[in-house]
Protein backbone atom coordinates (compact mmCIF):
# COMPACT_ATOMS: atom_id res chain seq x y z
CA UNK A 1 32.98 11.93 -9.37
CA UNK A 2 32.96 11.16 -5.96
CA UNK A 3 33.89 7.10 -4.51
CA UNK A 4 34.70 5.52 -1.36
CA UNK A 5 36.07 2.23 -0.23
CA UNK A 6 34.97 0.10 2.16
CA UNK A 7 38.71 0.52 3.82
CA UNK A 8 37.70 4.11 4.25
CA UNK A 9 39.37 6.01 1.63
CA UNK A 10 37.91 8.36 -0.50
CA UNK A 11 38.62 9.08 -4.12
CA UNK A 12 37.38 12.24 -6.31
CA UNK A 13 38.04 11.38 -9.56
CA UNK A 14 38.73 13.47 -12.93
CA UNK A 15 39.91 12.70 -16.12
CA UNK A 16 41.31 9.29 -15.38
CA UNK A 17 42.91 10.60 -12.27
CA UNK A 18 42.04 10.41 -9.10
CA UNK A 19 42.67 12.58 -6.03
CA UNK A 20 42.87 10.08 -2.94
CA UNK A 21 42.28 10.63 0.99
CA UNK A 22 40.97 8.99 4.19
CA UNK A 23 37.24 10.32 5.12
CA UNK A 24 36.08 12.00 8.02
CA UNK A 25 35.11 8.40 9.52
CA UNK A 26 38.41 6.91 9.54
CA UNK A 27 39.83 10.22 10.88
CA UNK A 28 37.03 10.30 13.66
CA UNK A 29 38.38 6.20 14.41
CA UNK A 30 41.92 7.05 14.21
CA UNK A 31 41.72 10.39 16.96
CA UNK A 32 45.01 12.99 16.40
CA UNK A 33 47.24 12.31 13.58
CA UNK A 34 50.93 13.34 14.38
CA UNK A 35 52.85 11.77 11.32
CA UNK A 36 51.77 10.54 7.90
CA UNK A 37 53.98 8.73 5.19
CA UNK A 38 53.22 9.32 1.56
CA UNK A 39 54.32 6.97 -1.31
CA UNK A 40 56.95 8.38 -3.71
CA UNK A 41 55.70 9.92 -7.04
CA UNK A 42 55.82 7.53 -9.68
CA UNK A 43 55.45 4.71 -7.63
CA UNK A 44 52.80 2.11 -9.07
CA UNK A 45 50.53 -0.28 -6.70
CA UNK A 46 48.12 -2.44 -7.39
CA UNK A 47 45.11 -2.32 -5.79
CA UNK A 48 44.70 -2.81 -2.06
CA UNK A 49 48.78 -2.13 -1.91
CA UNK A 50 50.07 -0.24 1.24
CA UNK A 51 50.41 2.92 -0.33
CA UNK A 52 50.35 5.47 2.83
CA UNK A 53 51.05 5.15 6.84
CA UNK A 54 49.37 7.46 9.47
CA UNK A 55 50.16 7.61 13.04
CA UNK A 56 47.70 9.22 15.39
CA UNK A 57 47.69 9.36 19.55
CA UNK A 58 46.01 6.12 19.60
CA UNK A 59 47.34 3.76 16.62
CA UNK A 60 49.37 3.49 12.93
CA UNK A 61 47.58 2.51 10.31
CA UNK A 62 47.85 1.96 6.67
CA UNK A 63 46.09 4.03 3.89
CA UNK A 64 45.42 1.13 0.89
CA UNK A 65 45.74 2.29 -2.49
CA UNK A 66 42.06 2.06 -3.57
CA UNK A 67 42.80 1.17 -7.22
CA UNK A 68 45.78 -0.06 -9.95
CA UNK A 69 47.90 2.92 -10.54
CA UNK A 70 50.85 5.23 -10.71
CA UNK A 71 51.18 8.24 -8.03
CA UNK A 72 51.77 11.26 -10.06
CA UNK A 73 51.81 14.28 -7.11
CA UNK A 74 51.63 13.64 -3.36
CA UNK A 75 50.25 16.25 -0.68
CA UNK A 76 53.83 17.17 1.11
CA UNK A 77 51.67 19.81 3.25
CA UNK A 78 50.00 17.14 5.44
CA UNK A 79 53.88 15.16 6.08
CA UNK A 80 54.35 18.92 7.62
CA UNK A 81 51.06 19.50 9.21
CA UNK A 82 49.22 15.91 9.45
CA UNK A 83 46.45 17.58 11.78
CA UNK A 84 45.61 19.16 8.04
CA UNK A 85 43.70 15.99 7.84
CA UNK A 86 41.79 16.14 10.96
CA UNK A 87 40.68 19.41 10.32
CA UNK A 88 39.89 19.06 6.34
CA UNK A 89 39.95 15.22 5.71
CA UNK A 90 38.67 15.64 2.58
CA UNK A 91 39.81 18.98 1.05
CA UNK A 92 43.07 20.18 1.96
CA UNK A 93 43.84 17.03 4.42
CA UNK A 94 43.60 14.72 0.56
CA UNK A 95 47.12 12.18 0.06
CA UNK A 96 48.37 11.48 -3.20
CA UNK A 97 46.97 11.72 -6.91
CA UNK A 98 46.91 8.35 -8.49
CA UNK A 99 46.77 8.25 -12.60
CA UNK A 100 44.41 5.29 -12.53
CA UNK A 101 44.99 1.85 -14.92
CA UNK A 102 41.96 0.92 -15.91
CA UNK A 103 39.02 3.68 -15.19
CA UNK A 104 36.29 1.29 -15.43
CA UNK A 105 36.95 0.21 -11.99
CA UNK A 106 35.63 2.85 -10.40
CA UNK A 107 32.34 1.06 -11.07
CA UNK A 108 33.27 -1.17 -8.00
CA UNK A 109 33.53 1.25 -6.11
CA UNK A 110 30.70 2.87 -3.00
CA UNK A 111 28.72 5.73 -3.93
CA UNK A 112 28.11 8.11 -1.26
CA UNK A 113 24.44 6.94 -0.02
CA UNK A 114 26.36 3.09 -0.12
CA UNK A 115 29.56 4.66 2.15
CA UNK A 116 26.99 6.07 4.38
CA UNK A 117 25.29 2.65 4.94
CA UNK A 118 28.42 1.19 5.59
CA UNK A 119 29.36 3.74 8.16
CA UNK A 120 25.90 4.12 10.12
């Protein structure tokens, strides 16, 4: 199941857990990424927490952590290679996997056709 936020994240979610990145929109905003900053695995935030940083050639920003939950595996090939996320924001460019605390609110959450509103 596929959600976004209206901070620009993205979330495909399975069994409770969901894999987390920034979409193509915030990538296209943010130009060249040359350093990201994952959270540590087993970290917890709460929703809206700062739970990643990305730098590109024309600003840092923050990557919220779109729900309550506990990072349980973080994407070490985009702190190598952050233009991984430029080129595949939302495949092999995706952040950290958060085991989510309450799945039922993912119902808050924008559907594709409601992202695309947003972003038009």
């Amino acid at each position: 199941m596929l959600k976004y936020t209206e901070e620009h994240e993205w979330l495909n979610i399975e069994n409770g857990v969901a894999t987390v990145g920034i979409t193509a929109y915030a990538v296209e905003q943010l130009g060249d990424l040359v350093f990201v900053e994952l959270p540590e695995v087993g970290a917890s935030f709460a929703k809206g927490g700062d739970a990643a940083t990305v730098e590109s050639v024309k600003a840092a920003s923050e990557v919220y952590c779109p729900l309550d939950g506990e990072i349980t595996e973080i994407n070490e090939a985009i702190t190598a290679d952050p233009s991984l996320v430029n080129s595949d924001p939302q495949g092999a460019g995706w952040f950290f996997k958060l085991k989510l605390k309450n799945i039922s609110d993912v119902d808050a959450l924008l559907d594709e056709a409601a992202y695309k509103e947003l972003t038009a």
